[in-house]
N, C-alpha and C. Protein backbone atom coordinates (compact mmCIF):
# COMPACT_ATOMS: atom_id res chain seq x y z
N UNK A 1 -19.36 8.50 -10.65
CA UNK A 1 -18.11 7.85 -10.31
C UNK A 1 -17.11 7.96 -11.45
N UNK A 2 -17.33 7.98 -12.76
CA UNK A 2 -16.55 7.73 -14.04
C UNK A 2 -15.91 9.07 -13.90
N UNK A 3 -16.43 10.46 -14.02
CA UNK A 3 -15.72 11.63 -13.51
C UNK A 3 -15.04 11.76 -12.14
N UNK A 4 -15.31 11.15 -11.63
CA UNK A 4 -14.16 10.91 -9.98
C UNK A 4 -13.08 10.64 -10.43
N UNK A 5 -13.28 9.56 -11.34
CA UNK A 5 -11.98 8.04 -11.70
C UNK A 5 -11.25 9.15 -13.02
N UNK A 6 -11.71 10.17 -13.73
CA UNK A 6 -11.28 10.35 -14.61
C UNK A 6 -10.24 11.58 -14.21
N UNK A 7 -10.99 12.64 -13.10
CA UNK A 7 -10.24 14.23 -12.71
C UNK A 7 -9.29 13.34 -11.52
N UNK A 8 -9.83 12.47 -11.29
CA UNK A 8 -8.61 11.83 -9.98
C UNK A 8 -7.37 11.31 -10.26
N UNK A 9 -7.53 10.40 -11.47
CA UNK A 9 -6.54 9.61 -11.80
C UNK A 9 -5.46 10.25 -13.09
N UNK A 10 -6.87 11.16 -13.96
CA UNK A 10 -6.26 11.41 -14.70
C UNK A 10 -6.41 10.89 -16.39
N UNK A 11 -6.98 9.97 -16.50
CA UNK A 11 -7.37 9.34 -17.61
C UNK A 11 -8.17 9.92 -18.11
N UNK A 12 -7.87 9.69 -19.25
CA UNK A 12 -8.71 10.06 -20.83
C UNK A 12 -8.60 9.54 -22.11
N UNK A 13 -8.17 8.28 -22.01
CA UNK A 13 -8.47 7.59 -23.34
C UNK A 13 -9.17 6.19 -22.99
N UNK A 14 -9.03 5.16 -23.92
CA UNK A 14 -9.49 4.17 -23.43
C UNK A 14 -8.76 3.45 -22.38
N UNK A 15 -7.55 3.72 -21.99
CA UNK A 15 -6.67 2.71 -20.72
C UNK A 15 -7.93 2.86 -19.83
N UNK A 16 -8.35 4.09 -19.46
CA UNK A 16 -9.45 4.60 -18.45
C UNK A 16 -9.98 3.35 -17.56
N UNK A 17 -10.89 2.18 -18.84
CA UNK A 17 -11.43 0.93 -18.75
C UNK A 17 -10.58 -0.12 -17.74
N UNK A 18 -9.82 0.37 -18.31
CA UNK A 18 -8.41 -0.74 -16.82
C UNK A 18 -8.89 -0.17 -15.55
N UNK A 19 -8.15 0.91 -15.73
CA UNK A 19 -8.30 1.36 -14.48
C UNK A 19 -9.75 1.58 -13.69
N UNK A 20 -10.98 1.98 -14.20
CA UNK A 20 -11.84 1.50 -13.65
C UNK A 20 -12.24 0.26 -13.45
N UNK A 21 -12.24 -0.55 -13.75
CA UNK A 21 -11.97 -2.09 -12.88
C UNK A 21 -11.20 -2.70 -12.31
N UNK A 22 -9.77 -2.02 -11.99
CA UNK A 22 -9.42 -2.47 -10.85
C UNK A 22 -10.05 -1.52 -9.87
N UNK A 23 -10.55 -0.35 -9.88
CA UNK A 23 -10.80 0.44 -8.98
C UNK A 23 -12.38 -0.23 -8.38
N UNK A 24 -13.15 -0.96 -9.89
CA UNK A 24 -14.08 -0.92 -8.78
C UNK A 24 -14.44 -2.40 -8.64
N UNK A 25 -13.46 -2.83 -9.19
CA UNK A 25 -13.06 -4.64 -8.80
C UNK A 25 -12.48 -4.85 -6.84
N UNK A 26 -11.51 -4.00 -6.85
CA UNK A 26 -11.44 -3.98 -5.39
C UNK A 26 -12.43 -2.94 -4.38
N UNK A 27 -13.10 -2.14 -4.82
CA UNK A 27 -14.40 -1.69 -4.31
C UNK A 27 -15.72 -2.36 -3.78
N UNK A 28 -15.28 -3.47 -4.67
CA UNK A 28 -16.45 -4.25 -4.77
C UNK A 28 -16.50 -5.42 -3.89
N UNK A 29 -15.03 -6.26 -4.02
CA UNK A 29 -14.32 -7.00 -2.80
C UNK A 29 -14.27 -6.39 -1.56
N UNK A 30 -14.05 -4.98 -0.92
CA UNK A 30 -14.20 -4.60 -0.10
C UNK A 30 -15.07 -4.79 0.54
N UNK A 31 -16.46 -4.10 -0.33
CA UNK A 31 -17.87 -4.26 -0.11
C UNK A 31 -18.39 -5.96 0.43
N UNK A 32 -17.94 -6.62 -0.34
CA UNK A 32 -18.20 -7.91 -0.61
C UNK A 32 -17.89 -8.96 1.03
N UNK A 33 -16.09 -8.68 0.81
CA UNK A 33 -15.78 -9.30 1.82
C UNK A 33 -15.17 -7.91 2.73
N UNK A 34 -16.17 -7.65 3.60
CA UNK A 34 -15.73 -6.50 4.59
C UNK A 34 -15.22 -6.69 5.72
N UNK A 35 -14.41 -7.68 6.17
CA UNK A 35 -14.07 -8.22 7.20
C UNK A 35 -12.53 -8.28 6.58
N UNK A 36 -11.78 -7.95 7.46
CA UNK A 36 -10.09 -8.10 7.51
C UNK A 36 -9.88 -9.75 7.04
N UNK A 37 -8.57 -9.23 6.52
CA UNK A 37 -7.95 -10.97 6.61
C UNK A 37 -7.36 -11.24 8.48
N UNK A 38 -7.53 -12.52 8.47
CA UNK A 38 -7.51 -13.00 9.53
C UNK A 38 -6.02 -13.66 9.84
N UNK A 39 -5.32 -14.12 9.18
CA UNK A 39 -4.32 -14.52 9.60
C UNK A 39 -3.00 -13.37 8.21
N UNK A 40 -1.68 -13.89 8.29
CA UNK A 40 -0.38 -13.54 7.90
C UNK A 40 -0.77 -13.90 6.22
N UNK A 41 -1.22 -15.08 6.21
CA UNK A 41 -0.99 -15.22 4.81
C UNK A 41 -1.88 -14.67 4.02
N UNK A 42 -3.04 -14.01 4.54
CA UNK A 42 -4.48 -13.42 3.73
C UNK A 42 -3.48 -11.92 3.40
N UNK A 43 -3.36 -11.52 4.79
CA UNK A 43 -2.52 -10.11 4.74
C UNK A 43 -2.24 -9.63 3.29
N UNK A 44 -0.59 -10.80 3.22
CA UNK A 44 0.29 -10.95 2.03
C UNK A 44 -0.51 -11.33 0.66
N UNK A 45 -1.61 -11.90 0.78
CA UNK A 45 -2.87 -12.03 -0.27
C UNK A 45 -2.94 -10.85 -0.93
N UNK A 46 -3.39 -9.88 -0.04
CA UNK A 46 -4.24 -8.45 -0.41
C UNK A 46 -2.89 -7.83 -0.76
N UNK A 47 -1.90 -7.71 -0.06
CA UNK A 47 -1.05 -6.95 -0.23
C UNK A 47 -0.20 -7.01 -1.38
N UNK A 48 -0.26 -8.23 -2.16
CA UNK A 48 0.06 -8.76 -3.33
C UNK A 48 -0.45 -7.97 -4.36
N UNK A 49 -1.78 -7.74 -4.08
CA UNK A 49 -2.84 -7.35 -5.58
C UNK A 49 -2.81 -6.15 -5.31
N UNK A 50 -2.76 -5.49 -3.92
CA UNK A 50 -2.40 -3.91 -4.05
C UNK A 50 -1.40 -3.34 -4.75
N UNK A 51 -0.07 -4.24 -4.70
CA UNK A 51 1.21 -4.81 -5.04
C UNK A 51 0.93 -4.30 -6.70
N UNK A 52 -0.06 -5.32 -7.22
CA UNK A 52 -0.04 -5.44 -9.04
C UNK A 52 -0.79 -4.23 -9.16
N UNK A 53 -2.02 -4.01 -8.39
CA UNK A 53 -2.86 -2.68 -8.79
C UNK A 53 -2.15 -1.72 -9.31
N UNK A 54 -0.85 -1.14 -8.48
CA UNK A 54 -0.23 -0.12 -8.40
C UNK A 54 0.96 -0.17 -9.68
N UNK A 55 1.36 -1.44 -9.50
CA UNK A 55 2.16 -1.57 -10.79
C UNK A 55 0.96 -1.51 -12.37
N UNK A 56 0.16 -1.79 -12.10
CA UNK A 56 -0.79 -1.85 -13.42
C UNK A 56 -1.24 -0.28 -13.54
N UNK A 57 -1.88 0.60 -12.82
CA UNK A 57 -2.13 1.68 -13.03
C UNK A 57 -1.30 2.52 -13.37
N UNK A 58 0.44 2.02 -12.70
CA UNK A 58 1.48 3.00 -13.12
C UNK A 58 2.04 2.69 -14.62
N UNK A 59 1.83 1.66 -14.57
CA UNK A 59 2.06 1.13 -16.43
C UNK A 59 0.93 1.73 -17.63
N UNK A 60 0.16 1.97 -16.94
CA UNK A 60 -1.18 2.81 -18.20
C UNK A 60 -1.10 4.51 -17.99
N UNK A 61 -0.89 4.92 -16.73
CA UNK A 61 -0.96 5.81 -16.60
C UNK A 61 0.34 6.79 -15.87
N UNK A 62 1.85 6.83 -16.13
CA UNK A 62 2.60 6.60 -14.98
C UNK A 62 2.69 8.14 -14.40
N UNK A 63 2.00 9.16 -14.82
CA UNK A 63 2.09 10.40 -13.83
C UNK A 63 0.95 9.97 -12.85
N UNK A 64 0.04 9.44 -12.63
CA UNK A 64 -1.02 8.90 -11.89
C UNK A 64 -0.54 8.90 -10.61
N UNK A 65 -1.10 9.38 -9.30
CA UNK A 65 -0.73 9.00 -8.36
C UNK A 65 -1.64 8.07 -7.50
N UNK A 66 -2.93 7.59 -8.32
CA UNK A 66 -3.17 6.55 -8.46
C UNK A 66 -2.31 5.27 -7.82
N UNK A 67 -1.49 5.07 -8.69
CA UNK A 67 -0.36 3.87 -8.53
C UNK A 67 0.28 4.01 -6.89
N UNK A 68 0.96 5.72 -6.48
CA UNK A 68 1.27 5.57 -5.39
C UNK A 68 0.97 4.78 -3.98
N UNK A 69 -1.22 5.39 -4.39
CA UNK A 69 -2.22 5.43 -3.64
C UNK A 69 -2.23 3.99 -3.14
N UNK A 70 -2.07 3.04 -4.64
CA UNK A 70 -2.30 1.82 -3.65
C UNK A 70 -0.97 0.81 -3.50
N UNK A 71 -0.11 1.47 -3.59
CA UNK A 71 1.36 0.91 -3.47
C UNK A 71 1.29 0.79 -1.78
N UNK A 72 1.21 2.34 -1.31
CA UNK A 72 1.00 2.37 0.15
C UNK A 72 0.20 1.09 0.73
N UNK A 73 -1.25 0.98 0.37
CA UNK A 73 -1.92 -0.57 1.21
C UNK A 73 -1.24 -1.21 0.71
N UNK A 74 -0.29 -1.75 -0.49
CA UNK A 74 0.61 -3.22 -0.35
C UNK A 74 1.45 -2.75 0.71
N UNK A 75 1.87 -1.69 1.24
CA UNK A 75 2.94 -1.77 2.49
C UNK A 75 2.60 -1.91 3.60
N UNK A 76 0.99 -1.25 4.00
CA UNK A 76 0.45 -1.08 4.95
C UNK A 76 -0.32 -2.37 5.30
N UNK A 77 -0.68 -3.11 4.13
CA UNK A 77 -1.14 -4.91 4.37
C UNK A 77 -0.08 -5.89 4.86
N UNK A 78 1.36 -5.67 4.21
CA UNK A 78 2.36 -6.68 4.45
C UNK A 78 3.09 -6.22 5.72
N UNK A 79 3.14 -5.10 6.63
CA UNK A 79 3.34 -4.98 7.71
C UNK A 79 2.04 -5.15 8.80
N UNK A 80 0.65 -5.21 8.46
CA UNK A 80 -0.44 -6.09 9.02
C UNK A 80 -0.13 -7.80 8.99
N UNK A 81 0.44 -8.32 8.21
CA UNK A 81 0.74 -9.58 8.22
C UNK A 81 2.03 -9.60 9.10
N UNK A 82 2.76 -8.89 8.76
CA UNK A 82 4.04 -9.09 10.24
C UNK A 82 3.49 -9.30 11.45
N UNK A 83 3.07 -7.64 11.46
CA UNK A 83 2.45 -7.55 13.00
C UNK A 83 1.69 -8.99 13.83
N UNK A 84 0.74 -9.76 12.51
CA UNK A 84 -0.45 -10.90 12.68
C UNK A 84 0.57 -12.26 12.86
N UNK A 85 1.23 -12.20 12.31
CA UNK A 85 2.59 -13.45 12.27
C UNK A 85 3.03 -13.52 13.95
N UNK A 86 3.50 -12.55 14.04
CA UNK A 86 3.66 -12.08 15.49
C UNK A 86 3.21 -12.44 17.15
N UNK A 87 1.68 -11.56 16.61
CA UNK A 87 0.65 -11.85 17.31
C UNK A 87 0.66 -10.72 17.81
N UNK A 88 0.90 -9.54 17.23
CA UNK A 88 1.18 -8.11 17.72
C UNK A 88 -0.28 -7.32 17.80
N UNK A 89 -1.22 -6.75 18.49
CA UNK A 89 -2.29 -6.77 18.19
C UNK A 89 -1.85 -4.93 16.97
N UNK A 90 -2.72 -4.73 16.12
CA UNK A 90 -2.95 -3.73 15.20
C UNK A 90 -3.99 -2.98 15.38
N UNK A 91 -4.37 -2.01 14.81
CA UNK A 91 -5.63 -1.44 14.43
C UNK A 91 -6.26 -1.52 13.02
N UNK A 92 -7.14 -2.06 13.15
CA UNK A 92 -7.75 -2.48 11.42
C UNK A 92 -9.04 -1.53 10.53
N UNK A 93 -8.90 -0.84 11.51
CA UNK A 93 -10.32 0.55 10.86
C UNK A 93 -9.81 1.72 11.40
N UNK A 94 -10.13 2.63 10.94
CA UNK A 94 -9.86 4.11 10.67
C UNK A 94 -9.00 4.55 10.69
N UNK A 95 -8.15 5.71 10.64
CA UNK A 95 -7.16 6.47 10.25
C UNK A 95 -5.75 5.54 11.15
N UNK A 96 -5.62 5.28 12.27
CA UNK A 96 -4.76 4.57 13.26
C UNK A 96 -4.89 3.33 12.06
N UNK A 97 -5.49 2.53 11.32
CA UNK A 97 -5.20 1.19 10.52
C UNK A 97 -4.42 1.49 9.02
N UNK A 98 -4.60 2.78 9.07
CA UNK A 98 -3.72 3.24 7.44
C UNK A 98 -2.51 3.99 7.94
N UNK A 99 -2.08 4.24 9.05
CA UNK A 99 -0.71 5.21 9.58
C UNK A 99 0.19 4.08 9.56
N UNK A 100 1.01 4.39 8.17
CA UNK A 100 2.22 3.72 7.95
C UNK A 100 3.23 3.48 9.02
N UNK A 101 3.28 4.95 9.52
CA UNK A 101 5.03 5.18 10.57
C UNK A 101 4.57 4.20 12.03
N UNK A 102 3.38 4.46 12.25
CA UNK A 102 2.43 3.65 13.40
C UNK A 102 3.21 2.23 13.54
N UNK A 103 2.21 1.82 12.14
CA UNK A 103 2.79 0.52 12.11
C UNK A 103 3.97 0.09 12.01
N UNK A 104 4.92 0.89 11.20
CA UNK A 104 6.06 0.34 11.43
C UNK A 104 6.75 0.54 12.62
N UNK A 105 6.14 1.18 13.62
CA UNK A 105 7.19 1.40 15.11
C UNK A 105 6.44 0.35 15.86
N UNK A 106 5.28 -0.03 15.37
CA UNK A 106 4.41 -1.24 16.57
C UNK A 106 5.12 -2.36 16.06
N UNK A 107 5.58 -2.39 14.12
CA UNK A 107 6.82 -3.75 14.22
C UNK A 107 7.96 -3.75 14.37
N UNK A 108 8.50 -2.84 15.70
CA UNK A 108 9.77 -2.44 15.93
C UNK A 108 10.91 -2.51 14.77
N UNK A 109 10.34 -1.58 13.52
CA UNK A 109 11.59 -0.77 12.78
C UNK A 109 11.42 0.45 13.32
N UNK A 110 12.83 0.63 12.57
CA UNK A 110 13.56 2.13 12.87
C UNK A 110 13.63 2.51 11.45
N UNK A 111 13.69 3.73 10.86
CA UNK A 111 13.86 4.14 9.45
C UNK A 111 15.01 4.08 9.26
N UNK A 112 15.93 3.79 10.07
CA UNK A 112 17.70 4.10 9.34
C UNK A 112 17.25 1.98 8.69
N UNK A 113 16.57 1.12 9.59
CA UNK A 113 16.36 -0.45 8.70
C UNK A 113 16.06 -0.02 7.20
N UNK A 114 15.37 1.07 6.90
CA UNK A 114 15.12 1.33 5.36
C UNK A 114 16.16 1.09 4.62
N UNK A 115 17.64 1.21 4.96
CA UNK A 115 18.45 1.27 3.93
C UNK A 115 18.26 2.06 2.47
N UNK A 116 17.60 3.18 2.37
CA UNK A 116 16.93 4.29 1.60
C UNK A 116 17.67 5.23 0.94
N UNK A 117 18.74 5.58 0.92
CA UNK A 117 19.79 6.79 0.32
C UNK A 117 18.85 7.95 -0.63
N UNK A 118 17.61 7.65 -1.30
CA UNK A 118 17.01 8.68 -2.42
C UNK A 118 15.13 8.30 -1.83
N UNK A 119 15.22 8.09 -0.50
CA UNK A 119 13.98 8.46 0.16
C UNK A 119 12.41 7.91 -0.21
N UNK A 120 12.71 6.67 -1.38
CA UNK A 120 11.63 5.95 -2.05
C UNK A 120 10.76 5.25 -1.66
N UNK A 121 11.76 4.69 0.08
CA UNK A 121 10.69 4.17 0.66
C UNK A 121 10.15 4.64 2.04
N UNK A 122 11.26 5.48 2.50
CA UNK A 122 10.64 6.43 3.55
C UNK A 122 9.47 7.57 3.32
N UNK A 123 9.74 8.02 2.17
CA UNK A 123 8.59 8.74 1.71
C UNK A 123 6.91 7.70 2.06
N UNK A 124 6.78 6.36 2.01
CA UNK A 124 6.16 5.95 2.07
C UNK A 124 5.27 5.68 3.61
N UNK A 125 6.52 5.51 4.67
CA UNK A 125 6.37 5.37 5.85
C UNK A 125 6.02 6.66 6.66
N UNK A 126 6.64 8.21 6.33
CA UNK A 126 6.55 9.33 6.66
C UNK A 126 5.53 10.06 6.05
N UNK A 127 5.34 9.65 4.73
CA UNK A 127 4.38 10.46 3.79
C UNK A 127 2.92 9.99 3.33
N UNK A 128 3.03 8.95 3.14
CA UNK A 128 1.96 8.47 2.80
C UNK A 128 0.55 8.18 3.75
N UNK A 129 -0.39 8.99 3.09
CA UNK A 129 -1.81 8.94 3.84
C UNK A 129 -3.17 8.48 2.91
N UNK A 130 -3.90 8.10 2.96
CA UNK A 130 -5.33 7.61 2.50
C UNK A 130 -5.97 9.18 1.58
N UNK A 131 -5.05 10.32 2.14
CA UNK A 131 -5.79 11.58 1.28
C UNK A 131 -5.41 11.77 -0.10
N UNK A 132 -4.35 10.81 -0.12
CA UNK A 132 -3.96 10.85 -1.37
C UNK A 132 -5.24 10.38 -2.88
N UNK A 133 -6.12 9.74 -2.43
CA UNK A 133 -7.47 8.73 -3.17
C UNK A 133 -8.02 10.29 -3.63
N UNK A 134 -7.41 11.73 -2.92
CA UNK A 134 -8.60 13.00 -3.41
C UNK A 134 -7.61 13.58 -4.26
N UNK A 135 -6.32 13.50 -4.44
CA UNK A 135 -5.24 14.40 -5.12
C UNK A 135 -5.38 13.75 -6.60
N UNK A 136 -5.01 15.12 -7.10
CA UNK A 136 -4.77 14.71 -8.93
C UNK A 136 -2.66 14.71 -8.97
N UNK A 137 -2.06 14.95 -7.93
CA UNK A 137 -0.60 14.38 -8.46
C UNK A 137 -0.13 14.59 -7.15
N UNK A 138 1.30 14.04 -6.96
CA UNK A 138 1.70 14.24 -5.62
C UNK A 138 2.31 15.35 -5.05
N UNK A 139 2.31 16.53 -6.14
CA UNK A 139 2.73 17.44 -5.27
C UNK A 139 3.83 18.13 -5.21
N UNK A 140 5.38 18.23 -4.37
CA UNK A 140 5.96 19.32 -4.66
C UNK A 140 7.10 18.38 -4.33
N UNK A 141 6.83 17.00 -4.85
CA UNK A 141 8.18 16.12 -4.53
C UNK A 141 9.26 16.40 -5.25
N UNK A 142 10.25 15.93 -5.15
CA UNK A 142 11.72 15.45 -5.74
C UNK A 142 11.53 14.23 -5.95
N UNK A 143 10.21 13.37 -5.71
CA UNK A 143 10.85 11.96 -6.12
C UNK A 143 9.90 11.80 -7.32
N UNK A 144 10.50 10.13 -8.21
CA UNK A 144 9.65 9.81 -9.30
C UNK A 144 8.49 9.20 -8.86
N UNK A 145 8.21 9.20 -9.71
CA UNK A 145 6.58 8.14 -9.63
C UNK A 145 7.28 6.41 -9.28
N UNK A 146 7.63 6.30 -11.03
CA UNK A 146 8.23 5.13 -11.16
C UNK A 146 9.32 5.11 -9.63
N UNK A 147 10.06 5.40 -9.33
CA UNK A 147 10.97 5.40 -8.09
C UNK A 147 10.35 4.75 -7.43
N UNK A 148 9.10 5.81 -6.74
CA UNK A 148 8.69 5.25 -5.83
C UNK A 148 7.68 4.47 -5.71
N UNK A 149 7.21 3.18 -6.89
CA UNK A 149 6.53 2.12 -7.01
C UNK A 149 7.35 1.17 -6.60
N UNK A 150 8.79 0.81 -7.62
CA UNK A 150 10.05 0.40 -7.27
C UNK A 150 10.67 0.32 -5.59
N UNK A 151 10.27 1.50 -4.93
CA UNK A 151 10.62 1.34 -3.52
C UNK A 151 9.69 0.68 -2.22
N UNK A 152 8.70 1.40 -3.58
CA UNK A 152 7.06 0.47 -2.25
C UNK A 152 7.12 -1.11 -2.33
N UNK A 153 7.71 -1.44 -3.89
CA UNK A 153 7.81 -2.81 -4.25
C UNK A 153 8.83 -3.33 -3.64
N UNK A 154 9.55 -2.88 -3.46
CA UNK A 154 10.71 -3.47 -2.65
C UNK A 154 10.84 -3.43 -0.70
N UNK A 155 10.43 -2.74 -0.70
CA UNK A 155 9.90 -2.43 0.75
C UNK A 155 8.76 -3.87 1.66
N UNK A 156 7.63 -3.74 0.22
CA UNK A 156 7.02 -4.72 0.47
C UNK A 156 7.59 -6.08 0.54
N UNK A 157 8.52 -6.69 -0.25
CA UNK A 157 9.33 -7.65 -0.45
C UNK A 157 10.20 -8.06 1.18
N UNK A 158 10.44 -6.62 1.22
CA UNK A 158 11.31 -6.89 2.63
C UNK A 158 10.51 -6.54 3.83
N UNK A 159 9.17 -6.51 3.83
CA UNK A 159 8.54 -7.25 5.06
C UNK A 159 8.33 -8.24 5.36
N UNK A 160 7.61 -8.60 3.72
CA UNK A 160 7.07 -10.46 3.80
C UNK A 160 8.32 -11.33 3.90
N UNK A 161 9.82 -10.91 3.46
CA UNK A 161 10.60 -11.94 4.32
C UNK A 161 11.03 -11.99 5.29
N UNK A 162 10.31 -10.71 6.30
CA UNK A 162 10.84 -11.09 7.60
C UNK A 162 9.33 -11.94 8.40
N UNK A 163 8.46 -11.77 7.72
CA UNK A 163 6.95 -12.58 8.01
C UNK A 163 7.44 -13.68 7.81
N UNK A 164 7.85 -14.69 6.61
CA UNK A 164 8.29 -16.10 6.51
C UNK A 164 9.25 -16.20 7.64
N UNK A 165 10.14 -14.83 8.08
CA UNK A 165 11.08 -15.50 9.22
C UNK A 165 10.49 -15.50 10.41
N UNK A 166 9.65 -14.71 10.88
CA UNK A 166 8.98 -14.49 11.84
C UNK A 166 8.23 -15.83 12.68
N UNK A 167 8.35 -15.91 13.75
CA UNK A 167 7.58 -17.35 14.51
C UNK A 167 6.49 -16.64 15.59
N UNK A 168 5.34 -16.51 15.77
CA UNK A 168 4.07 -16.20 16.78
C UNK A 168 5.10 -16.32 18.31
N UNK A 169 4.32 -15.10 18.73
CA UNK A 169 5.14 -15.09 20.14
C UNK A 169 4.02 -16.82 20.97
N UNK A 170 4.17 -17.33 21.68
CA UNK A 170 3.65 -17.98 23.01
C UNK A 170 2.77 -17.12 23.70
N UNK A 171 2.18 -17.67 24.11
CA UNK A 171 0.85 -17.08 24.45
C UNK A 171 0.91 -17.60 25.96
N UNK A 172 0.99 -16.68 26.70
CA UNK A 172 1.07 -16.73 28.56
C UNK A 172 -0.29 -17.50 28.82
């Protein structure tokens, strides 16, 4: 595993130690508690610490796409908490539970709602996939790293306040 975490992420000094414990701090929680969060506010829980993961890995390491990797589940958790606020049903396992654009058309956005001009957070909704956990960098972008932590972070921000605005549909 230490050579996974090292040709994956990229590390080679001591930061390394960070980053393998958040990696296998939430590995382990996974393992641990393998069952979804259940309501809006667990969602925004997880999606929080995916939230810091990504900011912490991009602060030790910031060519890492690492940081991207789990920027995406803070977006893909805090639009699971919309959807759950709602009462929208989701998909919570396999490839259909990590498809960003999915989810955001099952919480009726449109990408022009991005308000995006330099693509920081659409890249996220259009681009972003779970294959990223096998890549050593992102590839043949135009965008930053830092950018697009900044856009996932903000993105995320502007789901969870439409979750606090959000009221559960009635139930027929």
């Amino acid at each position: 595993m230490s050579f996974c975490l090292k040709r994956i992420y990229g590390c080679k000094d001591a930061s390394y130690d960070l980053l393998k414990y958040i990696i296998c701090d939430f590995t382990y929680k996974l393992y641990k508690n393998s069952m979804s969060p259940t309501d809006a506010q667990s969602w925004i829980a997880v999606a929080n610490k995916r939230g810091a993961d990504a900011q912490a890995i991009y602060k030790e390491h910031p060519n890492s796409i690492g940081s991207v990797y789990m920027a995406g589940y803070a977006i893909e958790c805090s639009l699971k908490a919309l959807l759950q606020s709602r009462g929208t049903p989701f998909p919570t396992h396999g490839s259909d539970g990590h498809n960003l654009l999915s989810l955001w058309k099952t919480s009726r956005f449109n990408l022009s709602d991005l308000n995006d001009p330099n693509g920081n957070k659409a890249f996220f909704i259009k681009q972003w996939d779970t294959k990223f956990r096998y890549e050593s960098d992102i590839g043949n972008l135009d965008l930053d790293l830092g950018d697009l932590i900044k856009g996932a972070m903000e993105l995320t921000g502007w789901i969870q306040t439409r979750v606090r605005r959000s009221k559960p549909r009635k139930k027929k």
